[in-house]
Protein backbone atom coordinates (compact mmCIF):
# COMPACT_ATOMS: atom_id res chain seq x y z
CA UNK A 1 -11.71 -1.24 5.51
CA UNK A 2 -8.86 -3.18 4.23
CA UNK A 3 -8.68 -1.20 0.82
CA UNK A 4 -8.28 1.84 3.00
CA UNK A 5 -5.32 0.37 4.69
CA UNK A 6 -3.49 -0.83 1.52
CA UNK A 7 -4.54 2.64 0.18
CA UNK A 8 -3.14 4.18 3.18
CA UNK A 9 0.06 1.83 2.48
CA UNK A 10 0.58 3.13 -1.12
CA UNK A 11 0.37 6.35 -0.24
CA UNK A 12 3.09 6.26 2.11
CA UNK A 13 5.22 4.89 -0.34
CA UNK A 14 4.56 7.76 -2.38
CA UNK A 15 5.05 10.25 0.12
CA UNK A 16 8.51 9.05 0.75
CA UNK A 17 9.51 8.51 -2.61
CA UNK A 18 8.91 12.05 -3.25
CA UNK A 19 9.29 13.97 -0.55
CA UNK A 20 5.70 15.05 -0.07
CA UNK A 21 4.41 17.07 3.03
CA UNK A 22 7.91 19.19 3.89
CA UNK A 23 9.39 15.82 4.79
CA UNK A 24 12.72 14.22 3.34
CA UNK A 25 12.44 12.19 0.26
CA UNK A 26 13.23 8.07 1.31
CA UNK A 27 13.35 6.09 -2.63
CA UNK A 28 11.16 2.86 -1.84
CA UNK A 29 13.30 0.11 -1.26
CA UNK A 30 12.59 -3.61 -2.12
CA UNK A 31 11.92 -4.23 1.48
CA UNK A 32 9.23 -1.67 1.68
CA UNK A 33 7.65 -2.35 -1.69
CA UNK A 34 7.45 -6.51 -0.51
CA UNK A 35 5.62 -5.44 2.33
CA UNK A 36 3.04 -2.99 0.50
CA UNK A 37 2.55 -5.80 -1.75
CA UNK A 38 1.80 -8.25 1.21
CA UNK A 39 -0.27 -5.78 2.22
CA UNK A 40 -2.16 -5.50 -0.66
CA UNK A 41 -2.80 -9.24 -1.15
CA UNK A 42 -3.81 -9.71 2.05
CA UNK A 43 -6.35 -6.97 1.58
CA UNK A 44 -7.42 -8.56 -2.03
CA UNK A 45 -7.64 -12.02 -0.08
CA UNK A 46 -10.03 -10.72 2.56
CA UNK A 47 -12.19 -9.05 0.11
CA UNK A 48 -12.00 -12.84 -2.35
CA UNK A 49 -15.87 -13.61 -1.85
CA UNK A 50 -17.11 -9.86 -2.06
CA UNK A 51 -14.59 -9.37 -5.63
CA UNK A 52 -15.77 -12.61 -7.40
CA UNK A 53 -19.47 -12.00 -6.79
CA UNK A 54 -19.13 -8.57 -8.59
């Protein structure tokens, strides 16, 4: 579940950067890639046990 929401997150991003879906293209700012990347740790550091035990 928490790979779909980081997923969901990094799509966004890519969304806005380009424009996708008839809407207006927003660049990523630093702001916005900090928090996908918070987003994405915190996803990787739920998941710890179940990624180490392969």
């Amino acid at each position: 579940m928490t790979a779909v929401i980081a997923g969901q997150a990094i799509a966004s991003l890519i969304i806005d950067q380009f424009g996708g879906v008839g809407l207006k293209a927003r660049p990523v700012d630093p702001v916005r890639l900090i928090g996908v990347m918070m987003v994405i740790l915190g996803a990787a550091a739920t998941q710890w046990n179940a990624l180490m035990r392969g």
